[in-house]
Protein backbone atom coordinates (compact mmCIF):
# COMPACT_ATOMS: atom_id res chain seq x y z
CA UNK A 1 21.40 15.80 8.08
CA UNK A 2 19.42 18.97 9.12
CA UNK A 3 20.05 22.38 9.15
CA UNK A 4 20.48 24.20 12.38
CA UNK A 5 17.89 27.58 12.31
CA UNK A 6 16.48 29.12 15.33
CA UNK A 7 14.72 32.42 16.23
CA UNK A 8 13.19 34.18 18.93
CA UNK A 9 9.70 36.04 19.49
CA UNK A 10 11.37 39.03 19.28
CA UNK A 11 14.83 41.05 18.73
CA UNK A 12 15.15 42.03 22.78
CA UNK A 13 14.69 38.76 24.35
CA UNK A 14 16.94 36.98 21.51
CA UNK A 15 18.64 33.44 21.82
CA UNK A 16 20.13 33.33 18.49
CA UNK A 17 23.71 34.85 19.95
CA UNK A 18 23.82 32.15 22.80
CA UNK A 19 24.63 28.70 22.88
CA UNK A 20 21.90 26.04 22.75
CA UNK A 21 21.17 22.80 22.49
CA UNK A 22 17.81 21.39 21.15
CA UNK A 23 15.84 18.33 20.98
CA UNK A 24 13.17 18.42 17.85
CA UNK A 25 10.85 16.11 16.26
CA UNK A 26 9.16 16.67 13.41
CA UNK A 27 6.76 15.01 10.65
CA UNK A 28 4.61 15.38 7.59
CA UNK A 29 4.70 14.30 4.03
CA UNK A 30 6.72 11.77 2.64
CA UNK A 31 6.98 10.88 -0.90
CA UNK A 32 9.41 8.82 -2.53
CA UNK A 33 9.50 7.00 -5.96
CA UNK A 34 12.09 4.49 -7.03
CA UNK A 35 13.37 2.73 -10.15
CA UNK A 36 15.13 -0.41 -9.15
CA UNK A 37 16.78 -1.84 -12.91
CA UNK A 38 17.64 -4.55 -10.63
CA UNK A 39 14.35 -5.57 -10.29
CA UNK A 40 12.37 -3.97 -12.76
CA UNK A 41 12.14 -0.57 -15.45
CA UNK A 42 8.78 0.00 -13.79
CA UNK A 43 8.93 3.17 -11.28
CA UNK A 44 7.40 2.65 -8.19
CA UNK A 45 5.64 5.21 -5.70
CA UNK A 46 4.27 5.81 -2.54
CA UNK A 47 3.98 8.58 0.15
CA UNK A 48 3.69 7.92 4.11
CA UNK A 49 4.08 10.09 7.63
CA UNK A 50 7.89 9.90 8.29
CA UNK A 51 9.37 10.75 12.07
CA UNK A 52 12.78 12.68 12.27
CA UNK A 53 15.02 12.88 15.02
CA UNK A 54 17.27 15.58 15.76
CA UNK A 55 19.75 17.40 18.09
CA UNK A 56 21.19 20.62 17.80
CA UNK A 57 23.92 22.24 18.93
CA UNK A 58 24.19 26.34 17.96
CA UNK A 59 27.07 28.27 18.93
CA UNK A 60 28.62 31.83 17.58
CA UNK A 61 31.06 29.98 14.93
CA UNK A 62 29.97 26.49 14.72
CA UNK A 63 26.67 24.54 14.16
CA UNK A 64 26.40 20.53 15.11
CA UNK A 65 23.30 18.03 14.16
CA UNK A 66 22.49 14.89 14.62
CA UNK A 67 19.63 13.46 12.87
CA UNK A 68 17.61 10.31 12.99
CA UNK A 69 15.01 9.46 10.19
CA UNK A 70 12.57 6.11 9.53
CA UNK A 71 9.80 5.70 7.32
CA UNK A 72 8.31 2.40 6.11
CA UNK A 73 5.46 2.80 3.12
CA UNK A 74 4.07 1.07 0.48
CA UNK A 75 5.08 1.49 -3.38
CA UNK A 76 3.14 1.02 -6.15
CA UNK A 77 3.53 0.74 -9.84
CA UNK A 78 1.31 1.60 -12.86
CA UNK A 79 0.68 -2.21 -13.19
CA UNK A 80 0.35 -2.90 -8.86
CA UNK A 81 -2.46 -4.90 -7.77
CA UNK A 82 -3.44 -4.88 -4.16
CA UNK A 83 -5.54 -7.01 -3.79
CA UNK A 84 -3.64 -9.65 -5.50
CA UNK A 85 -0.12 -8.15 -3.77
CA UNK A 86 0.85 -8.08 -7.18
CA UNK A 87 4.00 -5.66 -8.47
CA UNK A 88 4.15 -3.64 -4.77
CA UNK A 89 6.69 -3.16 -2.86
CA UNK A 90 7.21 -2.56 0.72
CA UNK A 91 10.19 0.28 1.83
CA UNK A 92 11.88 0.98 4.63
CA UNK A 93 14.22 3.94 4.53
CA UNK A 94 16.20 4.81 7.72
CA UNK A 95 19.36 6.97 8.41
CA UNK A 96 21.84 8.50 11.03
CA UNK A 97 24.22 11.28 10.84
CA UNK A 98 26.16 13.82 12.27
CA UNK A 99 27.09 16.87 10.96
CA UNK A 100 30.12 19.85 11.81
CA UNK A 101 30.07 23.10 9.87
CA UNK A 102 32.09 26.35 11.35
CA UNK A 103 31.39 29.66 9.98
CA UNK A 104 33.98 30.59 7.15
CA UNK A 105 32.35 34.67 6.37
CA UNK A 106 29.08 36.46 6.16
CA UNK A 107 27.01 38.48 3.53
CA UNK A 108 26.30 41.54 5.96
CA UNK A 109 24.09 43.10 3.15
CA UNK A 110 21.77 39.25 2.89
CA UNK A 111 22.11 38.88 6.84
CA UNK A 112 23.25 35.94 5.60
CA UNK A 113 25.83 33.30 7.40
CA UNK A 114 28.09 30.87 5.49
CA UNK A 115 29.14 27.88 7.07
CA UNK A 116 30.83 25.16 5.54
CA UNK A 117 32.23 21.46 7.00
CA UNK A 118 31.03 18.06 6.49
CA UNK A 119 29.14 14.74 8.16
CA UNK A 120 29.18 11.36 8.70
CA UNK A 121 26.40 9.23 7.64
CA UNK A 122 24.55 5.67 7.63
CA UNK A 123 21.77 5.40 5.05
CA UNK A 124 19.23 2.04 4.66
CA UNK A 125 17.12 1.63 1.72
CA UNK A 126 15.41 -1.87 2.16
CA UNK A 127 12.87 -3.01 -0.42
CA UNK A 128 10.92 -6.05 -0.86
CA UNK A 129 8.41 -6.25 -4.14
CA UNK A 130 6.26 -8.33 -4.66
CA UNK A 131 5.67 -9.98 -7.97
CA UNK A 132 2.78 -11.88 -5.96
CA UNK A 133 1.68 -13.52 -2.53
CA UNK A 134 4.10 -16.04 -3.46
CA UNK A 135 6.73 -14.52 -4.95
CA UNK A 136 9.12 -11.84 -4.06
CA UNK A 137 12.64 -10.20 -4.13
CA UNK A 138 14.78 -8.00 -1.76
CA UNK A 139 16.61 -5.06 -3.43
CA UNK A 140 18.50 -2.82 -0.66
CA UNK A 141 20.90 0.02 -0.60
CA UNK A 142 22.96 0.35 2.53
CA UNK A 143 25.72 2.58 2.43
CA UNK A 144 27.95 4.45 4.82
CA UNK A 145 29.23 7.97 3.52
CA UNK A 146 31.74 10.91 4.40
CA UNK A 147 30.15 14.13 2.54
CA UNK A 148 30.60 17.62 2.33
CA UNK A 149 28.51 19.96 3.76
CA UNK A 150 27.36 24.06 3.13
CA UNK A 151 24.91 25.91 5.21
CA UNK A 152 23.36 29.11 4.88
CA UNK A 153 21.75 31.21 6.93
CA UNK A 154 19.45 34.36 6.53
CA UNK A 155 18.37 36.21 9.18
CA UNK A 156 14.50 37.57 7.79
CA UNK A 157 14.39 40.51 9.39
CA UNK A 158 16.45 42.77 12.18
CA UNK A 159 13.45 43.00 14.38
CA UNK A 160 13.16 39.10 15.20
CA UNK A 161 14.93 36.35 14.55
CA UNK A 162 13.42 34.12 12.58
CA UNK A 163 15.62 32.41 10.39
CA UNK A 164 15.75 30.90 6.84
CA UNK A 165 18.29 28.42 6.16
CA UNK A 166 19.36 25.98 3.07
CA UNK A 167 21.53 22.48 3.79
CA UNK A 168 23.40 20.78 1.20
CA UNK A 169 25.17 17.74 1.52
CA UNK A 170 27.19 15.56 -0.90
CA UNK A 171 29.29 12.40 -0.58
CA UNK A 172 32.83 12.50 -1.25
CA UNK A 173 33.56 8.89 -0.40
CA UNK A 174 31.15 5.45 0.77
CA UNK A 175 31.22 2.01 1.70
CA UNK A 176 28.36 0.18 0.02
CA UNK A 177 27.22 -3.01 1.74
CA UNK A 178 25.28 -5.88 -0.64
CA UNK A 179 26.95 -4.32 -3.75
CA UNK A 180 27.10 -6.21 -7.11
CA UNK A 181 24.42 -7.72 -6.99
CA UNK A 182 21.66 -8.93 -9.54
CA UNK A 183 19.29 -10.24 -6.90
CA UNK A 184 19.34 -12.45 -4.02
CA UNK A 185 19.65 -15.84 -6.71
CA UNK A 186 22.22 -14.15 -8.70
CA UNK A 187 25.12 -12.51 -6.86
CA UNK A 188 28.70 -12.70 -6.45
CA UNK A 189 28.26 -10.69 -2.81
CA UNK A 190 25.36 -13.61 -1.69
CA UNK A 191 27.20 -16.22 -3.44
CA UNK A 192 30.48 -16.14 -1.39
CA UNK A 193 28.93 -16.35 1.98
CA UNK A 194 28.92 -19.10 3.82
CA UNK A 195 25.83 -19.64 5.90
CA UNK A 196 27.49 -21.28 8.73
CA UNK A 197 29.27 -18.33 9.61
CA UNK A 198 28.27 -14.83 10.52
CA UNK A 199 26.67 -13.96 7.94
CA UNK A 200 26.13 -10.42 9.00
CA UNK A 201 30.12 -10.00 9.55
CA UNK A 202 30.64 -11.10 6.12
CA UNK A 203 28.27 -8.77 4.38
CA UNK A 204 29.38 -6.11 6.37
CA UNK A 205 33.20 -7.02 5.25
CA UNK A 206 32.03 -7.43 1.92
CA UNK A 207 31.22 -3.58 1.01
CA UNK A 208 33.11 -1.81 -1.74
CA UNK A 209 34.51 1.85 -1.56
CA UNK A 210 32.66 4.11 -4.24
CA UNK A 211 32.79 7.80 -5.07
CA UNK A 212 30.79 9.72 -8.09
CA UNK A 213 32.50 6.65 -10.11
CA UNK A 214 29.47 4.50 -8.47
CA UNK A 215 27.48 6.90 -7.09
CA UNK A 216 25.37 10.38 -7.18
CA UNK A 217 24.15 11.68 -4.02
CA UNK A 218 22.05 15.03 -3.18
CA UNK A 219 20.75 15.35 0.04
CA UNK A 220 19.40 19.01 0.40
CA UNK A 221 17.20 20.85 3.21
CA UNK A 222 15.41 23.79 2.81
CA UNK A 223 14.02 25.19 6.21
CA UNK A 224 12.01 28.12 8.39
CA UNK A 225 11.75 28.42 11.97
CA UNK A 226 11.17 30.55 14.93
CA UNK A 227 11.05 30.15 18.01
CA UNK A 228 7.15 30.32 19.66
CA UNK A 229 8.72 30.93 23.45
CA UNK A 230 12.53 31.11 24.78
CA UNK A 231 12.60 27.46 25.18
CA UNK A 232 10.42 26.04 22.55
CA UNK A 233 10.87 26.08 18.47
CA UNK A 234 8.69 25.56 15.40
CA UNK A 235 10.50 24.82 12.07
CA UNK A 236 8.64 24.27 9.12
CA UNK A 237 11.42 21.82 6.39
CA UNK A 238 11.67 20.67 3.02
CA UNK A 239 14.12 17.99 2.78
CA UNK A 240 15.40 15.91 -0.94
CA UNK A 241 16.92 13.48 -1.49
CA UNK A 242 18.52 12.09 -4.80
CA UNK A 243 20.58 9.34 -5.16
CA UNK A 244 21.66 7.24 -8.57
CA UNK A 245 23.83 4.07 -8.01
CA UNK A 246 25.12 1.58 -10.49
CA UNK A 247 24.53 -1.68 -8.85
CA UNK A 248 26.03 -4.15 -10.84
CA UNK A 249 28.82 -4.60 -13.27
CA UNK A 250 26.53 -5.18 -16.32
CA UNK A 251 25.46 -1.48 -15.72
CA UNK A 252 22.13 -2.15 -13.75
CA UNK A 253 21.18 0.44 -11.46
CA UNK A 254 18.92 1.81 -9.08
CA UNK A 255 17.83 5.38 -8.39
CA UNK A 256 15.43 6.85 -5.56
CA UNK A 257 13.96 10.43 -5.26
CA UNK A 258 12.63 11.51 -1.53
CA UNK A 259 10.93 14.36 -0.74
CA UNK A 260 9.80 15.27 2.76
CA UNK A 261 7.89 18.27 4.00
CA UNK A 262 7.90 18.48 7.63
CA UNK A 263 6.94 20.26 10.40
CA UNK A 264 8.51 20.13 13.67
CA UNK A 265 8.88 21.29 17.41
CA UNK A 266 12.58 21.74 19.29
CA UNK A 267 12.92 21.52 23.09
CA UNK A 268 15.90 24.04 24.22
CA UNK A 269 17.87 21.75 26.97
């Protein structure tokens, strides 16, 4: 998910009333901390440079994104050891979406658009800690959600159009691959499959259906941007994420907080 904001050098010359479509990447400041009951009540840290993907698509009613994001980092704990690899844990977190929200009224007074629709979403968080060089566990979430989505948009000021916008989105509904699971040895998900088969297919048929009964999700995006020529535009982004899922049916669960601070350049096609 990412908000759609876009501005010109100055009121005359303006491309916010037009139609565009934009290709932006953007990166910064990553920092994400995790507490996996799965695996252990220790929280684990770590920050990294993150890369995000995205197209835009502006029009007078409507605004369309799709987004790409990957970051892989290291987490430690208060008790990590490096050079030992000792309680660390490596993270990859990835995810794809696309995301429709129409214009539904306007706060003439704010110069403020409200948009509202919703997106479609794949989300990976893959983590492997490591109790030490020779021992380890895998603890993912991989989930697949419908969510509801709210934009809003504030022009700054009538002489240029520089834009401030805020992003929410929240999951209504999502199918949750490698679900009830206490690790990799004990699991009724890894315990079914059999290895002669696909065993991607079967995990992948294996997924439950969840809504707030399972699971929490925030994903939020707080942005600024302008753009530097007619063709080229600088956003600067605070994204967050929050997510709380219960992962097993003795009440284990994991929980994850992400936050991003970006800055980016878009490409008007």
């Amino acid at each position: 998910m990412a908000g759609c904001c876009t501005c010109s050098a100055n009121a005359q010359d303006s491309v916010a009333s037009e139609s565009q479509h934009l290709l932006g990447l953007s990166t910064g400041l990553s920092y994400h901390s995790v507490r996996d009951g799965i695996i252990s009540p220790l929280m684990y840290k770590g920050s990294q440079l993150p890369i995000l993907l995205t197209y835009d698509y502006r029009s007078l009613r409507s605004r369309q994104t799709m987004t790409a994001f990957y970051n892989n980092l290291d987490l430690t704990s208060p008790i990590s050891n490096k050079a030992t690899s000792s309680h660390i844990a490596k993270n990859v977190n990835a995810f794809l979406d696309y995301s429709y929200t129409r214009k539904v009224f306007t706060f003439d007074q704010l110069n403020t658009d409200c948009f509202l629709g919703g997106s479609v979403s794949g989300f990976l968080n893959w983590r492997t800690f490591y109790y030490s060089r020779q021992s380890n566990e895998i603890s993912p979430e991989a989930m697949m959600s419908l969510s509801f989505d709210a934009l809003l948009e504030t022009k700054v000021d009538q002489s240029s159009d520089d834009l401030l916008s805020f992003h929410l989105a929240v999951p209504l509904i999502s199918y949750v691959l490698l679900d009830d699971r206490y690790n990799a040895k004990v699991s009724d998900t890894f315990d079914e499959l059999d290895l002669e088969r696909n065993v991607l297919g079967q995990i992948l048929a294996k997924g439950n259906v969840v809504t707030v009964n399972r699971l929490i999700k925030v994903q939020t995006e707080l942005s600024y941007s302008m753009f530097i020529s007619r063709s080229i535009r600088c956003e600067f982004q605070h994204r967050f994420l929050y997510y709380f899922i219960l992962r097993h049916k003795s009440g284990l669960d994991a929980r994850s907080v992400s936050n991003q601070f970006l800055v980016g350049l878009s490409i008007a096609l």
